[in-house]
N, C-alpha and C. Protein backbone atom coordinates (compact mmCIF):
# COMPACT_ATOMS: atom_id res chain seq x y z
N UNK A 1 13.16 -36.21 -23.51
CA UNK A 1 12.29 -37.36 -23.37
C UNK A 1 12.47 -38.04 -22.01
N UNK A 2 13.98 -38.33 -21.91
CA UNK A 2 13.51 -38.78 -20.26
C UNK A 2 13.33 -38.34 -18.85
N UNK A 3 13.54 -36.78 -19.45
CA UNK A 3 12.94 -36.01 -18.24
C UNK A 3 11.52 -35.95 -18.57
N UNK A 4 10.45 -36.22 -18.97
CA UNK A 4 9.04 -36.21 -19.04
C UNK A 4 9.12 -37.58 -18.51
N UNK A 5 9.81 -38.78 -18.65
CA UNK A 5 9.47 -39.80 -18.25
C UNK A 5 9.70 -40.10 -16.81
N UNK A 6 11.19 -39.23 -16.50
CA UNK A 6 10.99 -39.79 -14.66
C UNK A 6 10.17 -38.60 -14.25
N UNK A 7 9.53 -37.04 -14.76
CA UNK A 7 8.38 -36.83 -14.39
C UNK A 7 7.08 -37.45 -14.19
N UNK A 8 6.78 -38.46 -15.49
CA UNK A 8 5.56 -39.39 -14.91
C UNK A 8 6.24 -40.15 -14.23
N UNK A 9 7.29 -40.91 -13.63
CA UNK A 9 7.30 -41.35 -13.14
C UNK A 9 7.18 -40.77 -11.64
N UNK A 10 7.47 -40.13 -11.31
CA UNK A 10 7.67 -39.55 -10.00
C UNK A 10 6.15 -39.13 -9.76
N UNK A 11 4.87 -38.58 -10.64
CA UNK A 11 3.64 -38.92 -10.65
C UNK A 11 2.61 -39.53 -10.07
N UNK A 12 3.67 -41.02 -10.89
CA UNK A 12 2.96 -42.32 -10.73
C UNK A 12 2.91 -42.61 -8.99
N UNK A 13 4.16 -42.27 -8.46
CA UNK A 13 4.68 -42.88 -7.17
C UNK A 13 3.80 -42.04 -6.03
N UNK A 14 3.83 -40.96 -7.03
CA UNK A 14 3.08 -39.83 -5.57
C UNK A 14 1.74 -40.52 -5.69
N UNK A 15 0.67 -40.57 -6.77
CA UNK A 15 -0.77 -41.15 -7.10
C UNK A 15 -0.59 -42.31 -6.14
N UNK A 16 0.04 -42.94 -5.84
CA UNK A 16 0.21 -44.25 -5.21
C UNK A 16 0.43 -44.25 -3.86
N UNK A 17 1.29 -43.10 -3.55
CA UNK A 17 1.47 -42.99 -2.58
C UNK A 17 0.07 -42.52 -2.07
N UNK A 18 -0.38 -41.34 -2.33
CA UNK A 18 -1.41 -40.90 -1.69
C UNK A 18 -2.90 -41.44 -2.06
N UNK A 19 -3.11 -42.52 -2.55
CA UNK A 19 -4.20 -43.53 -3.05
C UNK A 19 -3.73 -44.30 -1.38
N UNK A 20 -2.85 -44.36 -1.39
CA UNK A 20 -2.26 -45.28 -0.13
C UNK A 20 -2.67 -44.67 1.48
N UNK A 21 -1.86 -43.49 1.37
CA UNK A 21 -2.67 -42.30 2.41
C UNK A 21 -3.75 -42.11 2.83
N UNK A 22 -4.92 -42.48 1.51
CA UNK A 22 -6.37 -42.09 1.93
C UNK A 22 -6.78 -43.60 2.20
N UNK A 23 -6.71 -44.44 1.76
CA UNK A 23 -6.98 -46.00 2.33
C UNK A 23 -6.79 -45.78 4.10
N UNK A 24 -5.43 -45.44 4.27
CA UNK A 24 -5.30 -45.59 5.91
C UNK A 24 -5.88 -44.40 6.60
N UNK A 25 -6.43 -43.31 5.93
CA UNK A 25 -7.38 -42.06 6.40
C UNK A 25 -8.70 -43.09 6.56
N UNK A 26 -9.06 -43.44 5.45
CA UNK A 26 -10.51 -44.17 5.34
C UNK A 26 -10.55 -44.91 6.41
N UNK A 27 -9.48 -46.01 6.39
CA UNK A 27 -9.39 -46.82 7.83
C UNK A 27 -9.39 -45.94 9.12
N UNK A 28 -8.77 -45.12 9.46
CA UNK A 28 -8.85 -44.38 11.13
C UNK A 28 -10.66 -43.60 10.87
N UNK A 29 -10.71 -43.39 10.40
CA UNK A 29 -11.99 -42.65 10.33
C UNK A 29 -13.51 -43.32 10.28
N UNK A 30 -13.20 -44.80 9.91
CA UNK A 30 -14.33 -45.52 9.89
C UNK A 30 -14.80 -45.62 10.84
N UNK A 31 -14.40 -45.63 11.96
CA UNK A 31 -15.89 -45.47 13.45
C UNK A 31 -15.99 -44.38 14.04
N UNK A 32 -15.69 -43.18 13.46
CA UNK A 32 -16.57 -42.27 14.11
C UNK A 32 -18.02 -42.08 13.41
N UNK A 33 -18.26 -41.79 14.73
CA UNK A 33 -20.14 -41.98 14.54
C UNK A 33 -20.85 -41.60 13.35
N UNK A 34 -20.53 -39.86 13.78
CA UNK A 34 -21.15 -38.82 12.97
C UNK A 34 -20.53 -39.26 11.00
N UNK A 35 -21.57 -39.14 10.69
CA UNK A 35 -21.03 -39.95 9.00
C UNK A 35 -20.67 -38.47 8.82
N UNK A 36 -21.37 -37.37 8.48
CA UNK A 36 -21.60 -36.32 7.87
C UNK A 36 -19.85 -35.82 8.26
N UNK A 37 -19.39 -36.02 9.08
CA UNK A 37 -18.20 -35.11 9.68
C UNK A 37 -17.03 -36.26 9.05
N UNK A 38 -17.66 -37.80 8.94
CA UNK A 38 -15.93 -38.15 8.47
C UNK A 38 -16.23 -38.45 6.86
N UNK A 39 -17.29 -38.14 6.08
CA UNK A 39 -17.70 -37.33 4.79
C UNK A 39 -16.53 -36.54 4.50
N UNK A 40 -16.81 -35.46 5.64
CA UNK A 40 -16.38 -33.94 5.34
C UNK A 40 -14.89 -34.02 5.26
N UNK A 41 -13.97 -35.10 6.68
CA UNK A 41 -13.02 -35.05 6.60
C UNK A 41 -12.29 -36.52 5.70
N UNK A 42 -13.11 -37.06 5.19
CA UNK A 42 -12.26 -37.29 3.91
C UNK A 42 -12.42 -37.09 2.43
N UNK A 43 -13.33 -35.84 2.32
CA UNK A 43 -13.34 -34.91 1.47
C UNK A 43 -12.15 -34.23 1.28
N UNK A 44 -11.89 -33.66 2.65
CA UNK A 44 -10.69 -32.86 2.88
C UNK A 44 -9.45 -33.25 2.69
N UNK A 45 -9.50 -34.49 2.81
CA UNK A 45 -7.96 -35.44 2.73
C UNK A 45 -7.76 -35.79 1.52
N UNK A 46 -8.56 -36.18 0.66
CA UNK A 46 -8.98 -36.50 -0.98
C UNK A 46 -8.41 -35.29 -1.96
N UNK A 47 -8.97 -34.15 -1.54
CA UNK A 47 -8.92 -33.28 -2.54
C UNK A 47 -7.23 -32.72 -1.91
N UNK A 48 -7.14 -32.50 -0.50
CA UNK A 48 -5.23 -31.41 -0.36
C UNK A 48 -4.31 -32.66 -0.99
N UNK A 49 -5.00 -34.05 -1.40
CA UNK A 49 -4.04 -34.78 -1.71
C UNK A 49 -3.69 -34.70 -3.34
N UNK A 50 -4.85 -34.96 -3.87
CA UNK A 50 -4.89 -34.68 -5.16
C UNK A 50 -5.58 -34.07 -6.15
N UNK A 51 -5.13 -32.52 -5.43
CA UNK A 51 -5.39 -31.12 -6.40
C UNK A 51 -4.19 -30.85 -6.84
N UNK A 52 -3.92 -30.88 -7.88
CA UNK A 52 -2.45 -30.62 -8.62
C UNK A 52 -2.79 -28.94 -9.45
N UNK A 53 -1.22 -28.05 -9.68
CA UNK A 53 -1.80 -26.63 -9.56
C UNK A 53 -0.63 -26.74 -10.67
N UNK A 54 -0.08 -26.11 -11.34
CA UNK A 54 0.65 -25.33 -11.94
C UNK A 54 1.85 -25.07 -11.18
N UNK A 55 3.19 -25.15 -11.42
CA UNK A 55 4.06 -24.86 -10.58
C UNK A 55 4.47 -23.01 -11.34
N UNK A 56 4.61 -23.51 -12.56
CA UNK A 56 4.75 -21.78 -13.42
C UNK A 56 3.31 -21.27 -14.16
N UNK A 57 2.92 -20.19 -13.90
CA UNK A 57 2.12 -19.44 -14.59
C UNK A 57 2.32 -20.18 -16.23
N UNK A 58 1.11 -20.76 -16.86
CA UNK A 58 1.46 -20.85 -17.88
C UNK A 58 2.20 -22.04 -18.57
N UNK A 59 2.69 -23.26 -17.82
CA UNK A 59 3.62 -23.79 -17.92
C UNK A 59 3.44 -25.19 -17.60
N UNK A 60 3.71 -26.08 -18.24
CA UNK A 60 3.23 -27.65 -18.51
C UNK A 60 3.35 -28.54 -17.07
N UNK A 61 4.35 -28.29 -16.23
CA UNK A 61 5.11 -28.60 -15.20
C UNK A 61 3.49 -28.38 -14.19
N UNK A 62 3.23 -29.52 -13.00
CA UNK A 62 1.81 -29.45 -12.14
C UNK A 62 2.72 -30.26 -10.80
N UNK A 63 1.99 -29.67 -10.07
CA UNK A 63 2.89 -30.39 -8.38
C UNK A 63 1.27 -30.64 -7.44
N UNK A 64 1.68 -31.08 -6.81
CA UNK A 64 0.10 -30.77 -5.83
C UNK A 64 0.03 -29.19 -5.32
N UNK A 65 -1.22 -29.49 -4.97
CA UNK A 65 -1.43 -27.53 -4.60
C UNK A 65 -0.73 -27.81 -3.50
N UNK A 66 -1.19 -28.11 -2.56
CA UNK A 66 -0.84 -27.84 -0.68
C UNK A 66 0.41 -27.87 -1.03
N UNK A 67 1.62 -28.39 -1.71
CA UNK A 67 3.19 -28.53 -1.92
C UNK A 67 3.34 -27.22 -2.47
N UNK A 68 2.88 -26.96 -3.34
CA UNK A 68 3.19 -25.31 -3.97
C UNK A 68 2.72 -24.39 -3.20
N UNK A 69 1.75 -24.31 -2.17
CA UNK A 69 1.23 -23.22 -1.47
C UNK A 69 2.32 -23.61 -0.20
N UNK A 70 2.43 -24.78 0.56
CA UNK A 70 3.84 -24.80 1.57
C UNK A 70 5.46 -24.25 0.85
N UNK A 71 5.73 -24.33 -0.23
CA UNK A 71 6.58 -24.14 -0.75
C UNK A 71 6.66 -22.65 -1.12
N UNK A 72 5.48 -21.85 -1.13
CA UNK A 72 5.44 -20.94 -1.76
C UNK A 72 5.79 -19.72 -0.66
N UNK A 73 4.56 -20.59 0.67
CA UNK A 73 5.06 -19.61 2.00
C UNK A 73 6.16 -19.53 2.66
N UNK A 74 6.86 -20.41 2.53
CA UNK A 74 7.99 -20.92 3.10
C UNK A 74 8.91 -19.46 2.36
N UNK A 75 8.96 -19.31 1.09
CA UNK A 75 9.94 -17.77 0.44
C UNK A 75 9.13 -16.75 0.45
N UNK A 76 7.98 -17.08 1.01
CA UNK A 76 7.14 -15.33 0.94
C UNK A 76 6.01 -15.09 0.18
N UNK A 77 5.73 -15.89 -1.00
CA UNK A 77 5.12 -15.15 -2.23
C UNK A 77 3.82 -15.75 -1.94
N UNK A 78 3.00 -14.72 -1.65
CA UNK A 78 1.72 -14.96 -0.54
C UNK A 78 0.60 -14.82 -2.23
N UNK A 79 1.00 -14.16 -2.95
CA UNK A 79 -0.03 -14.55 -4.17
C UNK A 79 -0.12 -15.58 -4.83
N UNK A 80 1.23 -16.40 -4.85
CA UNK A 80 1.21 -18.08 -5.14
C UNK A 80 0.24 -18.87 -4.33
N UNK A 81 0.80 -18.69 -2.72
CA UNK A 81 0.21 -19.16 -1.90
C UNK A 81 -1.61 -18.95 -1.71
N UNK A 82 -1.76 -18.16 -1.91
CA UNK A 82 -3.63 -17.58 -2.51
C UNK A 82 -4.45 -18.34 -4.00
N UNK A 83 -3.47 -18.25 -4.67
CA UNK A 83 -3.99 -19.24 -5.93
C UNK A 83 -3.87 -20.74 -5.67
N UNK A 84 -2.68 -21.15 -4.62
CA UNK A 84 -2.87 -22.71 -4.82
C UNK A 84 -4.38 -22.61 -3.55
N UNK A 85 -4.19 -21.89 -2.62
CA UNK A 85 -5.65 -22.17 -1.62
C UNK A 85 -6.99 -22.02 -2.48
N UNK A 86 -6.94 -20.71 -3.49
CA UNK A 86 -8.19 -20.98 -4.03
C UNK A 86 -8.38 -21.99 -4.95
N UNK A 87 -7.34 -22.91 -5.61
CA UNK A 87 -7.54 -24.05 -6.20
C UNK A 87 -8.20 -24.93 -5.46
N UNK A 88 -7.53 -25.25 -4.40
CA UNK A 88 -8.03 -26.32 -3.27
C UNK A 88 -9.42 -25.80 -2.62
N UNK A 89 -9.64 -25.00 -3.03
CA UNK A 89 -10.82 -24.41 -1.94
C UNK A 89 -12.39 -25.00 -3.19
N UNK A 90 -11.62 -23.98 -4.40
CA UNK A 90 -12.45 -25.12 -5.61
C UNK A 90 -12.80 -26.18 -5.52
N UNK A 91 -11.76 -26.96 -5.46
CA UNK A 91 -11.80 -28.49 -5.90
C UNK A 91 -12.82 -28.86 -4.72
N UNK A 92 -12.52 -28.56 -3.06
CA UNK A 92 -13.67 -28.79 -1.79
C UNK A 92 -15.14 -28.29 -2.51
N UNK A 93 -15.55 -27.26 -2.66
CA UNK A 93 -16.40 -26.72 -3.07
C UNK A 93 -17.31 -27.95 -4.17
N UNK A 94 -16.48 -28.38 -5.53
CA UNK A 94 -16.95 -28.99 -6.22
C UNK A 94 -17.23 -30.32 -5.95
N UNK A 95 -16.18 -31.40 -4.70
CA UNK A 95 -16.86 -32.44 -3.72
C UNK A 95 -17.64 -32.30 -3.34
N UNK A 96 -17.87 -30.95 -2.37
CA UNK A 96 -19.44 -31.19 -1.42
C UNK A 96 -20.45 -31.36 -2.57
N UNK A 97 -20.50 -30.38 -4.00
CA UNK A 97 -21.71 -30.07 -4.55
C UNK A 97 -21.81 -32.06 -4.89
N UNK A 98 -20.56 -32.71 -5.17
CA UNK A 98 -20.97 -33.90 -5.71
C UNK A 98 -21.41 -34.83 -4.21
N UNK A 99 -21.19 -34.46 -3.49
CA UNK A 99 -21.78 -35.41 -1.89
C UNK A 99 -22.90 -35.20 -2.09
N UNK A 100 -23.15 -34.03 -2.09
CA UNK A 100 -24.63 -33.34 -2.11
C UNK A 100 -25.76 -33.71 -3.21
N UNK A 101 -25.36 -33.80 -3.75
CA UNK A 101 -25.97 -35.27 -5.06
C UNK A 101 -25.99 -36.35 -4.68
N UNK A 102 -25.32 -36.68 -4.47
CA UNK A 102 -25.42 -38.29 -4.33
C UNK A 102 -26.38 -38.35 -3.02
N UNK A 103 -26.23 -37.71 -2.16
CA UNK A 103 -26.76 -38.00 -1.14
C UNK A 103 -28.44 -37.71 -1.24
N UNK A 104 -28.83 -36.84 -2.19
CA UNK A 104 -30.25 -36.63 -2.57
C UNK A 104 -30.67 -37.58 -3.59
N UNK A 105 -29.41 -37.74 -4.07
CA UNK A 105 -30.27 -39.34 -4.97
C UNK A 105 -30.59 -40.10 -4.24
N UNK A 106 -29.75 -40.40 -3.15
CA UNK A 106 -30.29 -42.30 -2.47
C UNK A 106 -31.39 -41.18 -1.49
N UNK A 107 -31.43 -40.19 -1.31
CA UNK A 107 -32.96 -40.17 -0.65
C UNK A 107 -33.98 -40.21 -1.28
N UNK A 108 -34.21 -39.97 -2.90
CA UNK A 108 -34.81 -39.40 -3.41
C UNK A 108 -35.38 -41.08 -4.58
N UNK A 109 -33.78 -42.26 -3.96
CA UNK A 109 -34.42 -43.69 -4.68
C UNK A 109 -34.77 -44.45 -2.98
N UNK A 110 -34.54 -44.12 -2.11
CA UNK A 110 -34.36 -44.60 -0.79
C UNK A 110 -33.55 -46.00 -0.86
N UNK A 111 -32.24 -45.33 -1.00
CA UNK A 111 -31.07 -46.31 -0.57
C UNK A 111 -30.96 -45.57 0.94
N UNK A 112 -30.31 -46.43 1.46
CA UNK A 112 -29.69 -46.42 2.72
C UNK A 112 -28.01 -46.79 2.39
N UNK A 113 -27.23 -46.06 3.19
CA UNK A 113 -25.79 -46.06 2.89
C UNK A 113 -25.62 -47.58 3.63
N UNK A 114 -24.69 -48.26 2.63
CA UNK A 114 -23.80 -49.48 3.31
C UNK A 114 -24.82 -50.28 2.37
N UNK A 115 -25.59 -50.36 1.49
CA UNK A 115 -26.18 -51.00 0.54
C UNK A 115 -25.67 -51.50 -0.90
């Protein structure tokens, strides 16, 4: 029992931490011009932060991907390292399709962003 509990706990701290991370991403990124590109790159920062993968085949235990795919290359095992990228590559994939919505809705009610 209280190893599941300082597991959520240790969870909780990372969610926080990296809720924290993308606030100060959001902040450096707010004046570049091009919207579409700091979209894209805090798409990118959103999802390597919190895509969580499986650490064992099978097995209750979840870490972030990018930590299990650095962790994984780091001893070699390049098929770990392939499943946590195609996780993350997913999770990008399934942001844009949701940008990509949203962004045809407000054309399609004619919002203008910052409304």
């Amino acid at each position: 029992m209280a190893l599941l509990s300082s597991y959520t706990i240790a969870w909780l701290i990372y969610l926080l931490s990296a809720v924290g991370a993308m606030i100060v991403f959001w902040r450096l990124t707010r004046n570049l011009k091009w919207r579409r590109t700091r979209r894209v790159l805090r798409i990118v920062v959103a999802v390597t932060l919190l895509t969580p993968m499986n650490i064992v085949s099978g097995g209750f235990w979840l870490a972030p991907a990018f930590l299990v795919a650095a962790y994984a290359l780091a001893q070699s095992h390049m098929e770990i390292v392939q499943q946590a990228l195609t996780v993350m590559a997913g999770a990008v994939g399934v942001m844009v399709v949701v940008v990509l919505l949203e962004s045809v809705g407000r054309r399609l009610l004619g919002l203008r962003y910052g409304e």
